[in-house]
PDB file of N, CA and C in Angstrom:
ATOM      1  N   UNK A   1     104.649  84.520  97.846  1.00  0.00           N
ATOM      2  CA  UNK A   1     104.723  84.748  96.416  1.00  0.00           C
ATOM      3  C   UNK A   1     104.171  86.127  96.042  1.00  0.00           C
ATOM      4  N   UNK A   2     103.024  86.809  96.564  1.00  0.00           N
ATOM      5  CA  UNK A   2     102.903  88.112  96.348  1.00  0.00           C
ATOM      6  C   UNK A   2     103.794  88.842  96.459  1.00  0.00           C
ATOM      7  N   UNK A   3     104.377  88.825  97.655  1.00  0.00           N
ATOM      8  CA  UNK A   3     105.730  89.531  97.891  1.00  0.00           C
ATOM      9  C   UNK A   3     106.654  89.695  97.044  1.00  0.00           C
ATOM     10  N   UNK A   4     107.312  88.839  96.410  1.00  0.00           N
ATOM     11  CA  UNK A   4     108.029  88.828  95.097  1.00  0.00           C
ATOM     12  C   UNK A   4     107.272  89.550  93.520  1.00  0.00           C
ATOM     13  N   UNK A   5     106.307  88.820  93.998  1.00  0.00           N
ATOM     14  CA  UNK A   5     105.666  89.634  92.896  1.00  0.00           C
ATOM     15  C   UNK A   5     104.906  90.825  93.072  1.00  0.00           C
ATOM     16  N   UNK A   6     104.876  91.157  93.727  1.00  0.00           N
ATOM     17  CA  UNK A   6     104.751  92.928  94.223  1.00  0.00           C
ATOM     18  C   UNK A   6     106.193  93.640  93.828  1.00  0.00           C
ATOM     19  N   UNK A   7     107.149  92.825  93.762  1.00  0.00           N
ATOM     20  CA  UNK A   7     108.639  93.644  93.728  1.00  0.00           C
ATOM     21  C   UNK A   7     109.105  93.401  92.234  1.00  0.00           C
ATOM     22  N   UNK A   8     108.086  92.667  91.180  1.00  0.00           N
ATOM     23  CA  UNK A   8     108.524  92.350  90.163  1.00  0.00           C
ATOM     24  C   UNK A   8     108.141  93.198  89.439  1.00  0.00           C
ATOM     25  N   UNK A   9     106.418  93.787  90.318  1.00  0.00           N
ATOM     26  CA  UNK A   9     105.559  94.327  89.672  1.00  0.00           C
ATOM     27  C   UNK A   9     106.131  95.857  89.467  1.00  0.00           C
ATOM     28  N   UNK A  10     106.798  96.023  90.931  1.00  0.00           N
ATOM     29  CA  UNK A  10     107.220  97.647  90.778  1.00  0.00           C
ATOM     30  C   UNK A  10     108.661  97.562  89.529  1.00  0.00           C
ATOM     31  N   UNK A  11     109.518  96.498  89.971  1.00  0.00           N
ATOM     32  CA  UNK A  11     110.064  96.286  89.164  1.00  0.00           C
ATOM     33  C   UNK A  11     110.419  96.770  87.504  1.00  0.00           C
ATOM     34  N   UNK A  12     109.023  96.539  87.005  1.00  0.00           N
ATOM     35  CA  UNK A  12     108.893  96.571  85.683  1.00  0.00           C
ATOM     36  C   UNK A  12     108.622  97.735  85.079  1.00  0.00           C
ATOM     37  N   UNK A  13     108.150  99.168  85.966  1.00  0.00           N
ATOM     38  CA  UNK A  13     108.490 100.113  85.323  1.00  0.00           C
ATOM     39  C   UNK A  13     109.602 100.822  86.304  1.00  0.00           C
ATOM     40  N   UNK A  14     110.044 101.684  85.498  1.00  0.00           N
ATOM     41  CA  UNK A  14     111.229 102.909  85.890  1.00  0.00           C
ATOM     42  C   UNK A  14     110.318 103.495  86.857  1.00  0.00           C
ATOM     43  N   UNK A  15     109.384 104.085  86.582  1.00  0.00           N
ATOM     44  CA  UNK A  15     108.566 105.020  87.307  1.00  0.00           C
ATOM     45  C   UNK A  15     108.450 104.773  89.012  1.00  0.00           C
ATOM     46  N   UNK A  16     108.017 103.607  89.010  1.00  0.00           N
ATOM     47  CA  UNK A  16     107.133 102.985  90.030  1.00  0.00           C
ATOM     48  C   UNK A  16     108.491 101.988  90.910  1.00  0.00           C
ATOM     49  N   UNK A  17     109.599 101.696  90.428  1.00  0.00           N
ATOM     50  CA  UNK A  17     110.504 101.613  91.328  1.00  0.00           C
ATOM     51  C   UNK A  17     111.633 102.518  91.835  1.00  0.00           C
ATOM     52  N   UNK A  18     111.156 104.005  91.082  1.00  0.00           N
ATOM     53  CA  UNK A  18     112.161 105.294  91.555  1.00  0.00           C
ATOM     54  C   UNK A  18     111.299 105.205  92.241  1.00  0.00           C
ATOM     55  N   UNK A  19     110.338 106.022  92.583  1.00  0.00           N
ATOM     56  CA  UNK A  19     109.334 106.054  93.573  1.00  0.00           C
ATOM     57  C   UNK A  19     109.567 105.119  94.678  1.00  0.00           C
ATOM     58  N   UNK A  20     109.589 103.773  94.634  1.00  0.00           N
ATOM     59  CA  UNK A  20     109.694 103.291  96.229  1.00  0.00           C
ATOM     60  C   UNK A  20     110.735 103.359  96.457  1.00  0.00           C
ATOM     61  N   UNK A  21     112.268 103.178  95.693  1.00  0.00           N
ATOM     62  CA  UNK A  21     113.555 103.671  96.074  1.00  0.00           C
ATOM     63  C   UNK A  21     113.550 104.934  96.638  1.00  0.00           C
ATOM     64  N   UNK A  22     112.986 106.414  96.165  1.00  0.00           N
ATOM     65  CA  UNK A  22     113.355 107.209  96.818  1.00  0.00           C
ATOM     66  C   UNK A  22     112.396 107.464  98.029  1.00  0.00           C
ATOM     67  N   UNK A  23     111.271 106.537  98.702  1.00  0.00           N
ATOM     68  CA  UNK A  23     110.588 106.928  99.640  1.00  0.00           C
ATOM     69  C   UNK A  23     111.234 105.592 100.939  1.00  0.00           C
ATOM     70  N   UNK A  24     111.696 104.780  99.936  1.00  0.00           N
ATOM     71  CA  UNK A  24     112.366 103.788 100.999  1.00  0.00           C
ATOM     72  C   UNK A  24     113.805 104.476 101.415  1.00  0.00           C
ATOM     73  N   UNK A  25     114.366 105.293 100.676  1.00  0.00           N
ATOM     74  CA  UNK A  25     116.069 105.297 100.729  1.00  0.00           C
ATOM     75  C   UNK A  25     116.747 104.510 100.061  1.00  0.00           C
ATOM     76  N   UNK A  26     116.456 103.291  99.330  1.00  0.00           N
ATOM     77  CA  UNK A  26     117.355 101.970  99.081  1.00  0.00           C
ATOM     78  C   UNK A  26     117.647 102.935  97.601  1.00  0.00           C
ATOM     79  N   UNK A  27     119.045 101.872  97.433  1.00  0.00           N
ATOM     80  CA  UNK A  27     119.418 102.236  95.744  1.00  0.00           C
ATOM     81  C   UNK A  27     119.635 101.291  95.160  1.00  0.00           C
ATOM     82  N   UNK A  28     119.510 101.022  93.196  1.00  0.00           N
ATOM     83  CA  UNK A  28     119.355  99.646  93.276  1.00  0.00           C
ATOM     84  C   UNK A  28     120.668  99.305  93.028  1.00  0.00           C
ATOM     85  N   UNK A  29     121.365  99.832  93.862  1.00  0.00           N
ATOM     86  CA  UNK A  29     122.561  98.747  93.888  1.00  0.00           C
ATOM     87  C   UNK A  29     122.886  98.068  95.428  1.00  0.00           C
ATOM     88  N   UNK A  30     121.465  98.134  96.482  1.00  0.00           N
ATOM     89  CA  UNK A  30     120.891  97.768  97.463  1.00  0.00           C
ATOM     90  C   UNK A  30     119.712  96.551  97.698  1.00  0.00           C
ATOM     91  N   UNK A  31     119.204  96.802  96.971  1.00  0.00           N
ATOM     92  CA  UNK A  31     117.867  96.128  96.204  1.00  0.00           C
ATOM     93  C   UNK A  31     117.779  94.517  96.890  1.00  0.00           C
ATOM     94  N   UNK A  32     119.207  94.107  96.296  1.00  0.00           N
ATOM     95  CA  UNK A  32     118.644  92.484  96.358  1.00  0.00           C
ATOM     96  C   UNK A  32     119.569  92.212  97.188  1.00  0.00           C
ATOM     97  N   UNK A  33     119.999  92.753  98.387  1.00  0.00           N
ATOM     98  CA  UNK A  33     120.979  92.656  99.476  1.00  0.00           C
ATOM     99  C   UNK A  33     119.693  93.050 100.707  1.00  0.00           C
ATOM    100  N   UNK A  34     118.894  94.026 100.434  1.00  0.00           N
ATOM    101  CA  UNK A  34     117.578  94.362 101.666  1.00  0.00           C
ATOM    102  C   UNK A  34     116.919  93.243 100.933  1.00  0.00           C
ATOM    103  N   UNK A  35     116.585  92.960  99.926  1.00  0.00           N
ATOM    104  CA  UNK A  35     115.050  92.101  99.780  1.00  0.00           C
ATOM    105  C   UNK A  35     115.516  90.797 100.176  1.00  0.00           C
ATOM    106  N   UNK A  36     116.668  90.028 101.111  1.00  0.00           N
ATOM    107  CA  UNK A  36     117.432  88.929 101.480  1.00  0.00           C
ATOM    108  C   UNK A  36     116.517  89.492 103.256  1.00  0.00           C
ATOM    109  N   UNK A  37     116.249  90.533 103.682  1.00  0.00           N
ATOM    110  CA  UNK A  37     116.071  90.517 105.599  1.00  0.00           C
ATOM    111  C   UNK A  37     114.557  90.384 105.350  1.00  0.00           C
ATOM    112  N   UNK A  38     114.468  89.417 106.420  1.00  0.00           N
ATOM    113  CA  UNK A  38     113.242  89.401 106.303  1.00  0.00           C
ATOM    114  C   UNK A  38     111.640  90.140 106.758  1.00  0.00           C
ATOM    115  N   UNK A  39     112.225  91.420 106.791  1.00  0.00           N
ATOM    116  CA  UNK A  39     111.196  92.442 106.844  1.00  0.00           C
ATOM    117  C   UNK A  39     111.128  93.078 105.758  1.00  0.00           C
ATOM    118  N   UNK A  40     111.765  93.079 104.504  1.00  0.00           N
ATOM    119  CA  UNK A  40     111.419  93.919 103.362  1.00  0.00           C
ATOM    120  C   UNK A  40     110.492  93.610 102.743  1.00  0.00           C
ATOM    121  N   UNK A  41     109.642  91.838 102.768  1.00  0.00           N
ATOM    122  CA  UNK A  41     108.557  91.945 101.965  1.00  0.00           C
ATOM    123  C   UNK A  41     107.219  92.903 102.278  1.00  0.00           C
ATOM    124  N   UNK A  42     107.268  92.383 104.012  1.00  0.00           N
ATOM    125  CA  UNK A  42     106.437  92.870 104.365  1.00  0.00           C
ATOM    126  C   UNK A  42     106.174  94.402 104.373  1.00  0.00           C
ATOM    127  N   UNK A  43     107.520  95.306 104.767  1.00  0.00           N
ATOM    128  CA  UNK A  43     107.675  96.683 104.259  1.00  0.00           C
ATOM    129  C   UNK A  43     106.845  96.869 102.323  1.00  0.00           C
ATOM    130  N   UNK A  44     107.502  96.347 101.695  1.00  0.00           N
ATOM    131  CA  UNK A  44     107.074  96.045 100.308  1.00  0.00           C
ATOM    132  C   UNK A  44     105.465  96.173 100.168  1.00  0.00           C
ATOM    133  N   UNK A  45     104.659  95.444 100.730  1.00  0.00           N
ATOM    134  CA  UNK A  45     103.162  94.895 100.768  1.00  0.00           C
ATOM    135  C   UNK A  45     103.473  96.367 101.835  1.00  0.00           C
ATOM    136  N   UNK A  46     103.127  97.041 102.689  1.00  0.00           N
ATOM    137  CA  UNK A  46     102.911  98.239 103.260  1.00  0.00           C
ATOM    138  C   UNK A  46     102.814  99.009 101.951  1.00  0.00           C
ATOM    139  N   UNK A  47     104.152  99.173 101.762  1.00  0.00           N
ATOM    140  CA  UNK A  47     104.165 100.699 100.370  1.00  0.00           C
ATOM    141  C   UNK A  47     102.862 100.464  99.903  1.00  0.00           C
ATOM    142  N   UNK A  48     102.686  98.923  98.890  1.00  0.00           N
ATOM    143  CA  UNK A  48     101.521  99.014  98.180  1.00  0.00           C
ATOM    144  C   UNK A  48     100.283  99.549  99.004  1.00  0.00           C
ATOM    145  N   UNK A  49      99.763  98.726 100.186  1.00  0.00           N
ATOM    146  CA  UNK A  49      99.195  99.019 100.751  1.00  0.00           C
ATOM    147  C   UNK A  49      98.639 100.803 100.834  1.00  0.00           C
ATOM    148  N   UNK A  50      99.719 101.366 101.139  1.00  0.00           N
ATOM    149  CA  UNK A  50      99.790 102.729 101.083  1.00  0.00           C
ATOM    150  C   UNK A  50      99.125 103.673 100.054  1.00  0.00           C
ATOM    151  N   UNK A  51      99.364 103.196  98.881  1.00  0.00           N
ATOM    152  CA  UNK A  51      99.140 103.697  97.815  1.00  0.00           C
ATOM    153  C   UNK A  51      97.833 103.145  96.764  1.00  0.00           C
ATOM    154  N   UNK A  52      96.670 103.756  97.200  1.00  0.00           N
ATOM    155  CA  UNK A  52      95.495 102.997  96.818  1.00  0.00           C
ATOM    156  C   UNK A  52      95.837 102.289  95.253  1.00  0.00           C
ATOM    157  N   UNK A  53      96.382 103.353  94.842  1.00  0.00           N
ATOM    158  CA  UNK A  53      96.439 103.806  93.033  1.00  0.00           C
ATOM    159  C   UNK A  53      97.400 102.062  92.759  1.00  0.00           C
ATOM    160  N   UNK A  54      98.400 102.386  93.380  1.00  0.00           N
ATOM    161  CA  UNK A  54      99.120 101.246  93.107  1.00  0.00           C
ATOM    162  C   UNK A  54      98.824  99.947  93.437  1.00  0.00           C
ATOM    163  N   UNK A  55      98.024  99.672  94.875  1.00  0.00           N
ATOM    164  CA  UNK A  55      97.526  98.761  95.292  1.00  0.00           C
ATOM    165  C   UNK A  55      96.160  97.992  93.783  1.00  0.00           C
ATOM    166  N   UNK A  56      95.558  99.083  93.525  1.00  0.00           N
ATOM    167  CA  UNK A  56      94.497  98.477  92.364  1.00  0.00           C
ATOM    168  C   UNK A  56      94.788  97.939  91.060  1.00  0.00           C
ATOM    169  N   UNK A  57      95.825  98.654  90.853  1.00  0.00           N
ATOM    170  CA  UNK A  57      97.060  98.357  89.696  1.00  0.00           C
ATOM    171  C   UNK A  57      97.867  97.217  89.577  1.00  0.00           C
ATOM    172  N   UNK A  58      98.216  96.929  90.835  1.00  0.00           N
ATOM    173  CA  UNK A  58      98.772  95.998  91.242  1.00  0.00           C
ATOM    174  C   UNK A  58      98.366  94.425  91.163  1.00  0.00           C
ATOM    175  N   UNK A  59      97.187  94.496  91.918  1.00  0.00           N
ATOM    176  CA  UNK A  59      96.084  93.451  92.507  1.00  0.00           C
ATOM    177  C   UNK A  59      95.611  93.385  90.738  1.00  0.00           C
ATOM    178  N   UNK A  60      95.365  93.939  90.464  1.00  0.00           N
ATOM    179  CA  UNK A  60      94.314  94.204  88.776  1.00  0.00           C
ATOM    180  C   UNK A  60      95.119  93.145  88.190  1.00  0.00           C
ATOM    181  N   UNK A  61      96.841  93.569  87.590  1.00  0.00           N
ATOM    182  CA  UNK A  61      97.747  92.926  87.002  1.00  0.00           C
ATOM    183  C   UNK A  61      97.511  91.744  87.648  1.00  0.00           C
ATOM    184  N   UNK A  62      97.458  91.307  88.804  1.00  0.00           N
ATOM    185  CA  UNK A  62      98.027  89.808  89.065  1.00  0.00           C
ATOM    186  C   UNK A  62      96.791  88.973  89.284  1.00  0.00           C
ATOM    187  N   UNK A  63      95.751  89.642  89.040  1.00  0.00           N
ATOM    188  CA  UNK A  63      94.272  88.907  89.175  1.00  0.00           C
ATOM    189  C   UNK A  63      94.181  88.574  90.437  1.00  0.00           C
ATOM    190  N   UNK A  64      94.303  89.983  91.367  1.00  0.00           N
ATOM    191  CA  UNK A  64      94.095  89.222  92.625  1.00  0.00           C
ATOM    192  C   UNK A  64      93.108  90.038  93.584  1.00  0.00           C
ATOM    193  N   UNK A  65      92.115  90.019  94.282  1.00  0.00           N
ATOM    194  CA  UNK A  65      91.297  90.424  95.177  1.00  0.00           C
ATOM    195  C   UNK A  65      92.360  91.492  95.928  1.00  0.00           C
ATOM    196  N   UNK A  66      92.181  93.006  96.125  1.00  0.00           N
ATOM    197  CA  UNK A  66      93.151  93.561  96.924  1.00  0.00           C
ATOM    198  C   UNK A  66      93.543  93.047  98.325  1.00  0.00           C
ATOM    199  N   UNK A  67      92.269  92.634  98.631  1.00  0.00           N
ATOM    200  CA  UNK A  67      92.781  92.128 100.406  1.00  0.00           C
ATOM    201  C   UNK A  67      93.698  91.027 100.322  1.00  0.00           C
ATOM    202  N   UNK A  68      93.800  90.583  99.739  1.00  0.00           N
ATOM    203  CA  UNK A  68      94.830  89.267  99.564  1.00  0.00           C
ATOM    204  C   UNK A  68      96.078  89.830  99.721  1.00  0.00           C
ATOM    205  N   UNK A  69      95.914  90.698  99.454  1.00  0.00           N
ATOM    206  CA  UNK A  69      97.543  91.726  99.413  1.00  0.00           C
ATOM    207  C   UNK A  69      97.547  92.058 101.280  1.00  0.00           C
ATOM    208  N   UNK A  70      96.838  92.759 101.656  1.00  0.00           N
ATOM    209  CA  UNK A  70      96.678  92.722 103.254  1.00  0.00           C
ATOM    210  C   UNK A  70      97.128  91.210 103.882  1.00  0.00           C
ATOM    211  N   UNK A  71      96.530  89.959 103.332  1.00  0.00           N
ATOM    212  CA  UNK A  71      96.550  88.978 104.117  1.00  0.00           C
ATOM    213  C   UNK A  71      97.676  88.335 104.077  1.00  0.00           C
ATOM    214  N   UNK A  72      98.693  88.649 102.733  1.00  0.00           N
ATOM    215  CA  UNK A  72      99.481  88.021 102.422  1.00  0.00           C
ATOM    216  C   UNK A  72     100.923  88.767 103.347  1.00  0.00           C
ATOM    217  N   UNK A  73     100.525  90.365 103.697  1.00  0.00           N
ATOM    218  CA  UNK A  73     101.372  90.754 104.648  1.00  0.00           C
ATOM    219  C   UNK A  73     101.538  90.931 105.972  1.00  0.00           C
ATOM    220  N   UNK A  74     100.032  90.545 106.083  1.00  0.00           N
ATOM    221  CA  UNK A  74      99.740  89.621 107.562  1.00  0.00           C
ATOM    222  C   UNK A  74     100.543  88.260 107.769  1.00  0.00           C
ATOM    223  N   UNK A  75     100.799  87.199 106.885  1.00  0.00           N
ATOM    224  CA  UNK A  75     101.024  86.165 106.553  1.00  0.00           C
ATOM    225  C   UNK A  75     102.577  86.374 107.253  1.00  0.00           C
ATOM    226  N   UNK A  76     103.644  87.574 106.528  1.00  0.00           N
ATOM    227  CA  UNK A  76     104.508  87.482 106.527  1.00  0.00           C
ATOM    228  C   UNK A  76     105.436  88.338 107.923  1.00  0.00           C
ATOM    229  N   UNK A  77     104.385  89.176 108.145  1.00  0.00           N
ATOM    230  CA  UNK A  77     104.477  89.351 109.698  1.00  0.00           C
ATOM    231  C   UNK A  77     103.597  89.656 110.167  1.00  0.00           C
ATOM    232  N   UNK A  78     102.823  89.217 111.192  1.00  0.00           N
ATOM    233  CA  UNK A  78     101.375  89.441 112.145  1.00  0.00           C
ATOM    234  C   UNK A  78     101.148  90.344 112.763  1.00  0.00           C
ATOM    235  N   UNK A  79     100.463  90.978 112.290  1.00  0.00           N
ATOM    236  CA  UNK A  79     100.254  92.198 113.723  1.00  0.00           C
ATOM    237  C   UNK A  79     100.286  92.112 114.966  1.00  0.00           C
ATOM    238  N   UNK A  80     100.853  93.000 115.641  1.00  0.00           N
ATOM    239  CA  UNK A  80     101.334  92.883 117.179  1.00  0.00           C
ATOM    240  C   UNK A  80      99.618  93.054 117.711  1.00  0.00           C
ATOM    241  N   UNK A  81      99.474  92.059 118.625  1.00  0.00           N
ATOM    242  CA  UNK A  81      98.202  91.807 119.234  1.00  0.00           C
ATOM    243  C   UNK A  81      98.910  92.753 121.141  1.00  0.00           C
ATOM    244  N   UNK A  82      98.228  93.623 121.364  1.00  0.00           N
ATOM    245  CA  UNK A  82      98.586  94.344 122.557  1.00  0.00           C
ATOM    246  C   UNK A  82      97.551  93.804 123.527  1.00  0.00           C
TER     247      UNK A  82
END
């Protein structure tokens, strides 16, 4: 459910989903054809990740502890244990 709502969140402004469109490549007439494989959430939770600014913004809006955002993209794919 973060996942989605990480994509609702960028979603909702213009700003903040040009931005991951043009650092992902996708266009949104792509959007909901990639967010169907199941590596885009987790890509998704990275970007945020990435971006402190957005990550606090993010987590803030949805009342959520930032690491939850980490765990939730752990959740959705695990880190490769070497």
């Amino acid at each position: 459910m973060i996942g989605v709502a990480g994509l609702s969140w960028l979603a909702a402004e213009p700003e903040r989903i040009g931005r991951f469109l043009a650092i992902t490549g996708l266009g949104p007439e792509n959007v909901r054809a990639a967010a169907r494989d199941p590596s885009f959430l987790p890509a998704l939770l990275d970007y945020l990740l990435a971006n402190e600014a957005d990550l606090v913004a993010f987590a803030s809006e949805m009342n959520l502890d930032p690491a939850r955002v980490r765990m939730a993209r752990d959740v959705l794919a695990p880190p490769v244990v070497l």
